[in-house]
PDB file of N, CA and C in Angstrom:
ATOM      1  N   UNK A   1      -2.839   0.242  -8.922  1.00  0.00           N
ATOM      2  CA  UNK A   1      -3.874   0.553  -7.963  1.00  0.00           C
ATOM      3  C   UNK A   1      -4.420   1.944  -8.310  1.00  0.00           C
ATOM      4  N   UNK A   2      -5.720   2.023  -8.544  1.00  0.00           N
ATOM      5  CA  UNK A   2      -6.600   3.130  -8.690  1.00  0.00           C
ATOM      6  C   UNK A   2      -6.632   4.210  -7.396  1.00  0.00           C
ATOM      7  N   UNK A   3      -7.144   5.403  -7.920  1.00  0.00           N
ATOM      8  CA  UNK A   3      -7.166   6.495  -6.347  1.00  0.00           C
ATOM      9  C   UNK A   3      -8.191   6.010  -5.952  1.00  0.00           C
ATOM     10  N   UNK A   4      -9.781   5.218  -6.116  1.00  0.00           N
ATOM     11  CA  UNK A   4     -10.374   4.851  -5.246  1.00  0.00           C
ATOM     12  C   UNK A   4      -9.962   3.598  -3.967  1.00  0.00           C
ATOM     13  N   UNK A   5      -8.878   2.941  -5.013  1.00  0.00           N
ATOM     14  CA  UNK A   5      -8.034   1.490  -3.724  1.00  0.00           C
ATOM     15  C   UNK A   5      -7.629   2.568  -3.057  1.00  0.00           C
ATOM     16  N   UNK A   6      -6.834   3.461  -3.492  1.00  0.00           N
ATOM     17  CA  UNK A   6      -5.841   3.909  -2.541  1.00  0.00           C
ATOM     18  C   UNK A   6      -6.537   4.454  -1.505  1.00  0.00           C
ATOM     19  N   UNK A   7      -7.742   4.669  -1.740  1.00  0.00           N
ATOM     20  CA  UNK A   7      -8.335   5.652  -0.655  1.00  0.00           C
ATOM     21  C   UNK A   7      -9.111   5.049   0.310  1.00  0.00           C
ATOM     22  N   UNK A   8      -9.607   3.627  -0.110  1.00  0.00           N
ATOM     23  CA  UNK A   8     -10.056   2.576   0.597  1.00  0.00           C
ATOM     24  C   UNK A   8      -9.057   2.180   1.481  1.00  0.00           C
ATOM     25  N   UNK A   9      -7.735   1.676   0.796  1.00  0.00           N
ATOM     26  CA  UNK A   9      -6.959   1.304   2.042  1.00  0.00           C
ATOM     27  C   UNK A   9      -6.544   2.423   3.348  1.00  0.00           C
ATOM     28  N   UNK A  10      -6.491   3.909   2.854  1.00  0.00           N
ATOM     29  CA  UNK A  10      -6.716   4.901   4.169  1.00  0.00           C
ATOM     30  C   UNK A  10      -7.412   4.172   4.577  1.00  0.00           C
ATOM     31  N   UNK A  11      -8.851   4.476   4.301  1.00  0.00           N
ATOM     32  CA  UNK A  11      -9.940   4.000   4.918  1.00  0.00           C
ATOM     33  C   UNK A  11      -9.574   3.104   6.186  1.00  0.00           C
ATOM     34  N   UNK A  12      -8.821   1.824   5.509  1.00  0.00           N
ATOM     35  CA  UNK A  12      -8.758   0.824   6.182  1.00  0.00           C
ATOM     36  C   UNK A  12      -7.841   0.757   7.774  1.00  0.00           C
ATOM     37  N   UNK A  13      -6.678   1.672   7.258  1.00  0.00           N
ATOM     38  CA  UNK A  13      -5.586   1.927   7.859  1.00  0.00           C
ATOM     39  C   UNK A  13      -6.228   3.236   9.065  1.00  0.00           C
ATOM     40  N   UNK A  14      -7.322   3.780   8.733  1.00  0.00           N
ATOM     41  CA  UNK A  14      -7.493   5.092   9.977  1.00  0.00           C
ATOM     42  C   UNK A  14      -8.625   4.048  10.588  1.00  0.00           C
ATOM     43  N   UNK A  15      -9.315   3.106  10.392  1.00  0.00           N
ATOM     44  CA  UNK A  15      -9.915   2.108  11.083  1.00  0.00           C
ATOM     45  C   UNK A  15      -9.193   1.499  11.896  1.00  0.00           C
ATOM     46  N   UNK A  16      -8.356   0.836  11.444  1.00  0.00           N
ATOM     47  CA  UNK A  16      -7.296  -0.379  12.259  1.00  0.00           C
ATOM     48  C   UNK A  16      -6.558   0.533  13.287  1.00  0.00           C
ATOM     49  N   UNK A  17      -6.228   1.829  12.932  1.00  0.00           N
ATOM     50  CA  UNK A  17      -5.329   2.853  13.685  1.00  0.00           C
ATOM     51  C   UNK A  17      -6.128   3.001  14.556  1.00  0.00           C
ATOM     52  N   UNK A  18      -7.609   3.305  14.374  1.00  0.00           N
ATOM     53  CA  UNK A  18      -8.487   4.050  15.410  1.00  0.00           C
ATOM     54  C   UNK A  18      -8.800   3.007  16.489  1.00  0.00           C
ATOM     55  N   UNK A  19      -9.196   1.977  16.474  1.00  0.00           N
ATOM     56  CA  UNK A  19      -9.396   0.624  16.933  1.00  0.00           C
ATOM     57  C   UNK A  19      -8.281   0.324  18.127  1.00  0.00           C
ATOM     58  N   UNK A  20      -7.392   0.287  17.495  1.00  0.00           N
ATOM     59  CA  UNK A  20      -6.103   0.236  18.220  1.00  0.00           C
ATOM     60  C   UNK A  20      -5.626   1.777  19.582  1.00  0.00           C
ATOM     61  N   UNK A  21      -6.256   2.536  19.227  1.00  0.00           N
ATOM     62  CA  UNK A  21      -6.012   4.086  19.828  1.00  0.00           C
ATOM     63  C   UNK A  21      -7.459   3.548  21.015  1.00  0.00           C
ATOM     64  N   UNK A  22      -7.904   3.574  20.776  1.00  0.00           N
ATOM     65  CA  UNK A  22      -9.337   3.090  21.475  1.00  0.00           C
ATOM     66  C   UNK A  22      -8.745   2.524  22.558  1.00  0.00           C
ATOM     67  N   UNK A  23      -8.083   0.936  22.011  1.00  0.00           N
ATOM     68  CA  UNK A  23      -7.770  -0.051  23.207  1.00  0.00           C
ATOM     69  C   UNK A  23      -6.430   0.628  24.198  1.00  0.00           C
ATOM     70  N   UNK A  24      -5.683   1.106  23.131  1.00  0.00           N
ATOM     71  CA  UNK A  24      -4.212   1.691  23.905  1.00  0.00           C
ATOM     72  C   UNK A  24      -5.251   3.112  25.237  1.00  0.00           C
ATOM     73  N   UNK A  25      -6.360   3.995  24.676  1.00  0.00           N
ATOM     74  CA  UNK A  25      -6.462   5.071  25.940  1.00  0.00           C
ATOM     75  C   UNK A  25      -7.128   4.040  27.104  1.00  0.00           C
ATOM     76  N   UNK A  26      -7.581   2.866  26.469  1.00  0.00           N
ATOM     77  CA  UNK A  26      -8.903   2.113  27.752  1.00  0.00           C
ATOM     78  C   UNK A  26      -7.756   1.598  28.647  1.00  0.00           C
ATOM     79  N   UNK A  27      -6.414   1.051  27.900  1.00  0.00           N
ATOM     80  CA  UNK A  27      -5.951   0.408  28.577  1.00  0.00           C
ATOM     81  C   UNK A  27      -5.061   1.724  29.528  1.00  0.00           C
ATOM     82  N   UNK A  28      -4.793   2.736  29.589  1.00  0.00           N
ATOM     83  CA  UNK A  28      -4.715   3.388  30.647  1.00  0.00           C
ATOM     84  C   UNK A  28      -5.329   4.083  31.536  1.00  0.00           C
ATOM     85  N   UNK A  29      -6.747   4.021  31.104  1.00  0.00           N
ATOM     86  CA  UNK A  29      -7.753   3.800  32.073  1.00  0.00           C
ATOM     87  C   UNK A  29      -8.073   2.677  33.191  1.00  0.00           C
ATOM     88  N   UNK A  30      -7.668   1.302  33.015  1.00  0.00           N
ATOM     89  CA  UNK A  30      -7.531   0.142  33.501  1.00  0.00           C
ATOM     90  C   UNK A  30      -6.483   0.378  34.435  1.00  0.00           C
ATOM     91  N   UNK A  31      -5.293   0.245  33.750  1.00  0.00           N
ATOM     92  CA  UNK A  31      -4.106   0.698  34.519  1.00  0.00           C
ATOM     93  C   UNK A  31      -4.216   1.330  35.497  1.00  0.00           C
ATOM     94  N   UNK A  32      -5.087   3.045  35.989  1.00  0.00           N
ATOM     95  CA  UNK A  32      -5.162   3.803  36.850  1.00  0.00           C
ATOM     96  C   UNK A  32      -6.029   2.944  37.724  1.00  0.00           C
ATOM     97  N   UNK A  33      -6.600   1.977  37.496  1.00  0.00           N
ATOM     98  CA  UNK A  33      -7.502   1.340  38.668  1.00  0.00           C
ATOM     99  C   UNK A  33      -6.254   0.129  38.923  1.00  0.00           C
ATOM    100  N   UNK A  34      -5.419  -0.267  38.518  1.00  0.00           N
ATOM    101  CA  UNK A  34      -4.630  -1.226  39.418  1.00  0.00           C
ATOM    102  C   UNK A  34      -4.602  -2.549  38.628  1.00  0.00           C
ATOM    103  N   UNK A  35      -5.579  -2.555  37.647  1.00  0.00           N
ATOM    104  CA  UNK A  35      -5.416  -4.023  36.630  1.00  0.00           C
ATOM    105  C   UNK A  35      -4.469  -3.774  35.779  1.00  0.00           C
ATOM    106  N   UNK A  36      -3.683  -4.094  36.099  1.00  0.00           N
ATOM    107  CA  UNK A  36      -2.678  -4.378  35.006  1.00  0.00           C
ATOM    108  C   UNK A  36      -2.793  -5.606  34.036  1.00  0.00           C
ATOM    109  N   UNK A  37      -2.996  -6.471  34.386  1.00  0.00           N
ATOM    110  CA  UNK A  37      -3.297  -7.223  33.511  1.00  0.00           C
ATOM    111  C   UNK A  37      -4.284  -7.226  32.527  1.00  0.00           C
ATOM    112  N   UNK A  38      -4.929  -6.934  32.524  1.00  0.00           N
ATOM    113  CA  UNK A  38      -6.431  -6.162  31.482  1.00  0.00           C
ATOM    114  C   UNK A  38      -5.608  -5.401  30.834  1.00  0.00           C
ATOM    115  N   UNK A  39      -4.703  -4.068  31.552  1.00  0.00           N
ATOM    116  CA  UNK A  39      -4.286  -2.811  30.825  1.00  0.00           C
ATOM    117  C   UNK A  39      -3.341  -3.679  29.444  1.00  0.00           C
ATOM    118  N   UNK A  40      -2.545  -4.949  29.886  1.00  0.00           N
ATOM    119  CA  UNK A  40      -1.450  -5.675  29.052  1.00  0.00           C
ATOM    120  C   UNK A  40      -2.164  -6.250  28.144  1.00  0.00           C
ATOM    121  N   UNK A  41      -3.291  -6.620  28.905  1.00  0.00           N
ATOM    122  CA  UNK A  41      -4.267  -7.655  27.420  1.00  0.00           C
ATOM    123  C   UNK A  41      -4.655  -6.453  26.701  1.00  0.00           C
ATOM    124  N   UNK A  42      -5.133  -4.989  26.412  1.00  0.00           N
ATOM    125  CA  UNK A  42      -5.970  -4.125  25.380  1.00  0.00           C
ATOM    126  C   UNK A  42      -4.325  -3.550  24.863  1.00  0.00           C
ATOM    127  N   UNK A  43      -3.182  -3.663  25.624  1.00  0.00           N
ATOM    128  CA  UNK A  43      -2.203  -2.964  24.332  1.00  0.00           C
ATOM    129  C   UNK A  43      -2.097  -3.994  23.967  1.00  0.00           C
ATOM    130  N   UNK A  44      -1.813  -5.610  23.788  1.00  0.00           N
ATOM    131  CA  UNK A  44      -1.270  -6.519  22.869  1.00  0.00           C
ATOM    132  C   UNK A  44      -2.926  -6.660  21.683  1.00  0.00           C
ATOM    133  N   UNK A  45      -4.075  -6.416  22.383  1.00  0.00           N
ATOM    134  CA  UNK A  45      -5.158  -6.473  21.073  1.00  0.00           C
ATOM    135  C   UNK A  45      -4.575  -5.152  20.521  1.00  0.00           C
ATOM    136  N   UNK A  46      -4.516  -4.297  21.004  1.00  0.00           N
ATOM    137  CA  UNK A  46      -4.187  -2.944  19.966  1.00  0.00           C
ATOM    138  C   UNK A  46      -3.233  -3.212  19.312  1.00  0.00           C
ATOM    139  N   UNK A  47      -1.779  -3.977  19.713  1.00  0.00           N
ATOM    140  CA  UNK A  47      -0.868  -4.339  18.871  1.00  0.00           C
ATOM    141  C   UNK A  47      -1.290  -4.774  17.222  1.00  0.00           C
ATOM    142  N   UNK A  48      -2.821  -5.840  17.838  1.00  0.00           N
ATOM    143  CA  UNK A  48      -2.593  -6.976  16.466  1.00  0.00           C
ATOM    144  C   UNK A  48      -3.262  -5.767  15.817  1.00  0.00           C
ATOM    145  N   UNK A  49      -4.063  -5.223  15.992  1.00  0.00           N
ATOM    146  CA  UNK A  49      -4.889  -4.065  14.929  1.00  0.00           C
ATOM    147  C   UNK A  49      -3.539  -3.488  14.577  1.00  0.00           C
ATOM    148  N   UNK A  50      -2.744  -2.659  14.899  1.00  0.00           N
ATOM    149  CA  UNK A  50      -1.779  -1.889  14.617  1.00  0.00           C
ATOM    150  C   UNK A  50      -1.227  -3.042  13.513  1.00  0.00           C
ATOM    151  N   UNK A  51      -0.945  -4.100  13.531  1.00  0.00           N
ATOM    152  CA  UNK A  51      -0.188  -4.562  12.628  1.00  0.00           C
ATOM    153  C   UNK A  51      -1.053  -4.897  11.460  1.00  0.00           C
ATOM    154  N   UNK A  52      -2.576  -4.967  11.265  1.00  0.00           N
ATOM    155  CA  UNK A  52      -3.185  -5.076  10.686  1.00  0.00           C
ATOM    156  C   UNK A  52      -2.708  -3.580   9.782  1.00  0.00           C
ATOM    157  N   UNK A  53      -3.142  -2.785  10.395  1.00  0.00           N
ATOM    158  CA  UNK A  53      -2.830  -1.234   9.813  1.00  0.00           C
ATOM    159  C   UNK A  53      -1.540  -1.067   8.897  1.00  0.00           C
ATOM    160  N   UNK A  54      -0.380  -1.933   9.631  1.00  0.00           N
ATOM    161  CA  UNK A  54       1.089  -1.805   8.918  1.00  0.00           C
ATOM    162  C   UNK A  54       0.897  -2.598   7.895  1.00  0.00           C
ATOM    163  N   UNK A  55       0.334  -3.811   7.521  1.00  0.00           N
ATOM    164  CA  UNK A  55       0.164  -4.711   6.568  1.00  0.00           C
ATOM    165  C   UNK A  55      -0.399  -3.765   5.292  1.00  0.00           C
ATOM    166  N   UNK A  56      -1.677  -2.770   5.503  1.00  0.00           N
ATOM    167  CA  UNK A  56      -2.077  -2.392   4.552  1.00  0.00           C
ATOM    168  C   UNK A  56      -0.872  -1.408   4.102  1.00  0.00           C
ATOM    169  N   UNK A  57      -0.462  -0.630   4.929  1.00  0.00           N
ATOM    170  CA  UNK A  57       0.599   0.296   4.443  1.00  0.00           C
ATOM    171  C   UNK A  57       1.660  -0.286   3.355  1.00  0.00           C
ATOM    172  N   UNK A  58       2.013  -1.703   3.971  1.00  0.00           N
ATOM    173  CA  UNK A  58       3.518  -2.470   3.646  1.00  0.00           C
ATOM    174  C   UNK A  58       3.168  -3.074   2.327  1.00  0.00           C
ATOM    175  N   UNK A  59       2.298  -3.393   1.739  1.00  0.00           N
ATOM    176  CA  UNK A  59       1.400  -3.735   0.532  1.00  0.00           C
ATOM    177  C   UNK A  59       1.148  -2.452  -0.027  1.00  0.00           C
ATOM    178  N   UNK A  60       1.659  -0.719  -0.070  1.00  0.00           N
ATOM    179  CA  UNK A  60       1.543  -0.251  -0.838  1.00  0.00           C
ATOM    180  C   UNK A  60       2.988   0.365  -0.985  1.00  0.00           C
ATOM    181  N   UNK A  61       3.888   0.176   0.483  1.00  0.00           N
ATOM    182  CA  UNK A  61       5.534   0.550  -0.560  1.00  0.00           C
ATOM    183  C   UNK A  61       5.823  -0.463  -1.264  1.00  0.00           C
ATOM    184  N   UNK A  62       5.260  -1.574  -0.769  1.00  0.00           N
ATOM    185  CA  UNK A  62       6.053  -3.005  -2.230  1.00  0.00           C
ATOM    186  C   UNK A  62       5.450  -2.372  -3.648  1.00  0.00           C
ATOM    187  N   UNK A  63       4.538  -2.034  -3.813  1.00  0.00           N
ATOM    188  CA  UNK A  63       3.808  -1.450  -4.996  1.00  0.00           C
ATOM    189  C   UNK A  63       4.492  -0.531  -5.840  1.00  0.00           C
ATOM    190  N   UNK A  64       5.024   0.240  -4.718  1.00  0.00           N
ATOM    191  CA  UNK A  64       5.790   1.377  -4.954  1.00  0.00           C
ATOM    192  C   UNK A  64       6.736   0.942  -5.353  1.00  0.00           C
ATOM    193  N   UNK A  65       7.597   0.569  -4.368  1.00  0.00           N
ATOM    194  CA  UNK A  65       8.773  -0.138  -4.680  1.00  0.00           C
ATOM    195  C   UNK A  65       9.371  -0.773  -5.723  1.00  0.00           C
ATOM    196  N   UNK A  66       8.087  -1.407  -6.320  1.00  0.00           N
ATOM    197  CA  UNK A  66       8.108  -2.084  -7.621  1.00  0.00           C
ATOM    198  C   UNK A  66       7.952  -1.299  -9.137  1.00  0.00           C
ATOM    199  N   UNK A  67       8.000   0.294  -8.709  1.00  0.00           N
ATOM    200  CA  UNK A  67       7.824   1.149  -9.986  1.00  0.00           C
ATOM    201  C   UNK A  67       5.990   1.198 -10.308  1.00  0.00           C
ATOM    202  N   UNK A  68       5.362   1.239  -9.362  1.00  0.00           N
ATOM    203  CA  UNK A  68       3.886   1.490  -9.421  1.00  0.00           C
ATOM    204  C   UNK A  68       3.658   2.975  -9.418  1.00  0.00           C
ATOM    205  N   UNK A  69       3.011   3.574 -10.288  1.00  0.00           N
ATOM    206  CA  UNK A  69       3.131   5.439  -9.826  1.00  0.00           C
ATOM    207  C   UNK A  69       1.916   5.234  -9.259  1.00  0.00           C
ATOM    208  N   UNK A  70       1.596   5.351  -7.390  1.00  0.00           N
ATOM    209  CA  UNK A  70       0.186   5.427  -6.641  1.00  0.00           C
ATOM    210  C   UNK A  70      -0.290   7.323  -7.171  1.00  0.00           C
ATOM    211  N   UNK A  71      -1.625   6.853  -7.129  1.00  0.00           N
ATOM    212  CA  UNK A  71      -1.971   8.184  -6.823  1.00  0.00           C
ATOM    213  C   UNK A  71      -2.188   8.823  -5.859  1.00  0.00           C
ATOM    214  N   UNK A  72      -2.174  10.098  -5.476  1.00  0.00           N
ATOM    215  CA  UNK A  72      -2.055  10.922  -4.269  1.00  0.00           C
ATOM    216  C   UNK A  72      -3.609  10.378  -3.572  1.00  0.00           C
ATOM    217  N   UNK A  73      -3.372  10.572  -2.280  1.00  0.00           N
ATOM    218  CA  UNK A  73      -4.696  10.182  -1.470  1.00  0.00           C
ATOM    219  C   UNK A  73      -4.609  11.089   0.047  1.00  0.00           C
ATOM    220  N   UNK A  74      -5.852  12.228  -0.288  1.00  0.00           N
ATOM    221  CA  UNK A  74      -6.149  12.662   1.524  1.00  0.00           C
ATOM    222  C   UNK A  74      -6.479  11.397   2.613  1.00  0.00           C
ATOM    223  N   UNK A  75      -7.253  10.868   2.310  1.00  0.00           N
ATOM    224  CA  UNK A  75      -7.737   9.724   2.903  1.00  0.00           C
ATOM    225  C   UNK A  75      -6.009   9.163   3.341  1.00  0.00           C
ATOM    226  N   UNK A  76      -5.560   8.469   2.311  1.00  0.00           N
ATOM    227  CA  UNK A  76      -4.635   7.756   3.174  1.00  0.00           C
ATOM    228  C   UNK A  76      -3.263   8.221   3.383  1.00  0.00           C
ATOM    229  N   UNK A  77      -3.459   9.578   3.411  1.00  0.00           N
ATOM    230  CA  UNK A  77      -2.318  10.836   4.256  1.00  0.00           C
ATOM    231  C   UNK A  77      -2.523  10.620   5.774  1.00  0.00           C
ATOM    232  N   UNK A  78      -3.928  10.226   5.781  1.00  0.00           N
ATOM    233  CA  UNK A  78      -4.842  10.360   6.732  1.00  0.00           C
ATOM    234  C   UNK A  78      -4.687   9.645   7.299  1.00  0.00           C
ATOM    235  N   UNK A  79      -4.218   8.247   7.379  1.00  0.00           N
ATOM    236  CA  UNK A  79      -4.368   7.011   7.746  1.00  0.00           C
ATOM    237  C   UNK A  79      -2.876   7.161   8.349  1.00  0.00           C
ATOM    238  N   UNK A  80      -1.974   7.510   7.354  1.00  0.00           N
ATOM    239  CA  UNK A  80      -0.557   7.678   7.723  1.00  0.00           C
ATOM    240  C   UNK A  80      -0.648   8.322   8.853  1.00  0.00           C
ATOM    241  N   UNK A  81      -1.136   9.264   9.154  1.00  0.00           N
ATOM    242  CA  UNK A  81      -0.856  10.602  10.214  1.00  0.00           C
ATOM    243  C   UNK A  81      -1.844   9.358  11.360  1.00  0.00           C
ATOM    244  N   UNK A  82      -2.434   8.834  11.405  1.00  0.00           N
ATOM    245  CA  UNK A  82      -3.322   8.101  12.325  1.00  0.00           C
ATOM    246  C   UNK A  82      -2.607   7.119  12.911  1.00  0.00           C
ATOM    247  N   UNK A  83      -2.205   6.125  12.243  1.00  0.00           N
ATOM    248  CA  UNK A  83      -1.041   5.227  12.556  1.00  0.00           C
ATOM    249  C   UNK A  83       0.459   5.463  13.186  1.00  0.00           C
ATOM    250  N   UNK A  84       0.803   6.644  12.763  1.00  0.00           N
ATOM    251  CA  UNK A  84       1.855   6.941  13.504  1.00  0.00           C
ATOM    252  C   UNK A  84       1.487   7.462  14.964  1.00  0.00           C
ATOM    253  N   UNK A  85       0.312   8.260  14.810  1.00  0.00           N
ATOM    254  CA  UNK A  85       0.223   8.674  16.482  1.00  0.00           C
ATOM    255  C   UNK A  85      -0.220   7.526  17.327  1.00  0.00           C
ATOM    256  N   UNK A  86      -0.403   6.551  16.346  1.00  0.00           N
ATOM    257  CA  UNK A  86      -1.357   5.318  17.573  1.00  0.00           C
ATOM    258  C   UNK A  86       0.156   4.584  17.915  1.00  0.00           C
ATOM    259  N   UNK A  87       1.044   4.671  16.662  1.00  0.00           N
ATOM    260  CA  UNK A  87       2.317   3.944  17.165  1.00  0.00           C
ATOM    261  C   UNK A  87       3.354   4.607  18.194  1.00  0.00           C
ATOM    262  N   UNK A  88       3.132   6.079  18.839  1.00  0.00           N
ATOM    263  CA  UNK A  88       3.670   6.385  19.421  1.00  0.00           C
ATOM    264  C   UNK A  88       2.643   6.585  20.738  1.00  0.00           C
ATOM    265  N   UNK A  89       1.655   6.527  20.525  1.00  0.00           N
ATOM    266  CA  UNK A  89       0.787   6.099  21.744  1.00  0.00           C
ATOM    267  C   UNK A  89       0.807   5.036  22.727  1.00  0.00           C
ATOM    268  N   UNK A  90       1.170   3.676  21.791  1.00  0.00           N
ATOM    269  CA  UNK A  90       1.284   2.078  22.271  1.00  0.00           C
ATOM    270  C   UNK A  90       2.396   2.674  22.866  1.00  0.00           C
ATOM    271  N   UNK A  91       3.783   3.059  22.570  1.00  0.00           N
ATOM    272  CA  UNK A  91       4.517   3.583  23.607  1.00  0.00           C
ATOM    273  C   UNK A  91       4.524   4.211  24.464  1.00  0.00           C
ATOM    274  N   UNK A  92       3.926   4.669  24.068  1.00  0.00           N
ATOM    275  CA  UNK A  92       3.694   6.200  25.559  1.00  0.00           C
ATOM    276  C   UNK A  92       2.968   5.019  26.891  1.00  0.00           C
ATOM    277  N   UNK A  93       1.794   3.906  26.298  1.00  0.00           N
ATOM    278  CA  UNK A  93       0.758   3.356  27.149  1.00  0.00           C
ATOM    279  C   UNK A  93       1.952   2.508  27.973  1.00  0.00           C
ATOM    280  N   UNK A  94       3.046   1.806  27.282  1.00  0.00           N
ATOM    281  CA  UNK A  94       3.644   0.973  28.108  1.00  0.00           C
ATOM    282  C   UNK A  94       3.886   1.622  28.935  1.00  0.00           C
ATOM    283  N   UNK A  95       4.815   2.680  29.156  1.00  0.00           N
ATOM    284  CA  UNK A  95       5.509   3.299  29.773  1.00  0.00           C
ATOM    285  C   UNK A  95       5.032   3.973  31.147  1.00  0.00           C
ATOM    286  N   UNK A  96       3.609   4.090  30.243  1.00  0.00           N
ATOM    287  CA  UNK A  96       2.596   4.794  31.546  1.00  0.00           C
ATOM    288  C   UNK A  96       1.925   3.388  32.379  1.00  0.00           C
ATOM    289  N   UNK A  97       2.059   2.483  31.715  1.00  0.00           N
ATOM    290  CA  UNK A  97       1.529   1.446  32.547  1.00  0.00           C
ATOM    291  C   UNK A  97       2.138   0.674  33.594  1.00  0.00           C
ATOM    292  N   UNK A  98       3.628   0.741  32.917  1.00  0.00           N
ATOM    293  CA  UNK A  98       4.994   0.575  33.676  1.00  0.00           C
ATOM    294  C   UNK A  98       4.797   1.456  35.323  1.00  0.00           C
ATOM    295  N   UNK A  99       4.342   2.698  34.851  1.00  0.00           N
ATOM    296  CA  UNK A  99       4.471   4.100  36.426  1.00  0.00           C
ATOM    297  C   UNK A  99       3.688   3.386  37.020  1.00  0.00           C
ATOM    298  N   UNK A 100       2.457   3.371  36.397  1.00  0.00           N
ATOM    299  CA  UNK A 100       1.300   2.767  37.432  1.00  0.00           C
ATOM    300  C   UNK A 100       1.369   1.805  38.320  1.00  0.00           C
ATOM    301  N   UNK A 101       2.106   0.608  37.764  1.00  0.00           N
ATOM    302  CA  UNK A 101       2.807  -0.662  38.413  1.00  0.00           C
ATOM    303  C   UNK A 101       3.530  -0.091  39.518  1.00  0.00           C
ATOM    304  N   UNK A 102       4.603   0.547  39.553  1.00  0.00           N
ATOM    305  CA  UNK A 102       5.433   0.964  40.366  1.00  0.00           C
ATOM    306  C   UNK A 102       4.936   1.493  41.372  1.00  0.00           C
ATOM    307  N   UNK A 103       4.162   2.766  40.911  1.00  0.00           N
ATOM    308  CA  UNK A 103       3.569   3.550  42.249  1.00  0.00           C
ATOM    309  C   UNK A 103       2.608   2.711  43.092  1.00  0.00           C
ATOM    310  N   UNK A 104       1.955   1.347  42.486  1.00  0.00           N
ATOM    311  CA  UNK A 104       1.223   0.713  43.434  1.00  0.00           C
ATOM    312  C   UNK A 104       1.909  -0.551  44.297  1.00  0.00           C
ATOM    313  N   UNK A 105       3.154  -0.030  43.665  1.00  0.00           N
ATOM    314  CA  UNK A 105       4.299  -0.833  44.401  1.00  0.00           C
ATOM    315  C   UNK A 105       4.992  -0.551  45.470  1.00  0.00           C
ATOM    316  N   UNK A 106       5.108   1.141  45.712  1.00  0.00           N
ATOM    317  CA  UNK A 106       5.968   1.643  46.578  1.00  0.00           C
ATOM    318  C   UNK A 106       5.218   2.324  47.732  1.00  0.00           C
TER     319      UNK A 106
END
């Protein structure tokens, strides 16, 4: 794989990440109004993007893995650093969506 793939698949991966970050903040926007169910449907679409995102990643440690020397890429440093905060975001959203439930419970 060339540094222009490699930099395409960033590309691809801060798309799918961003997409997914999108649905995970709307869906705690939803949440604060009392739909929970909406808030559950935009993290499981953010899920499938997120896994879209891991697919491109997981198709370049097999590469690796396989004795491929990748070349260095800002772009998909970029993508890395994007994906991880969206993957600790989808957590953060359950959790916060979880409170919301509760407090309109008690």
């Amino acid at each position: 794989m060339n540094r222009e793939e490699i930099t395409l698949l960033g590309f691809e991966i801060v798309s799918y990440a961003g997409e997914a970050r999108s649905k995970l903040l709307e869906a705690l926007k939803v949440a604060e109004r009392g739909a929970f169910e909406e808030a559950e449907a935009l993290i499981e679409s953010a899920n499938t993007s997120i896994i879209e995102a891991h697919n491109a990643q997981t198709s370049l440690l097999q590469q690796e893995a396989a004795g491929e020397d990748l070349p260095y890429s800002v772009t998909l440093m970029h993508g890395q650093d994007h994906l991880m905060t969206t993957l600790l975001l989808k957590d953060l959203m359950k959790h916060m969506v979880e409170l919301y439930k509760r407090g309109v419970k008690q």
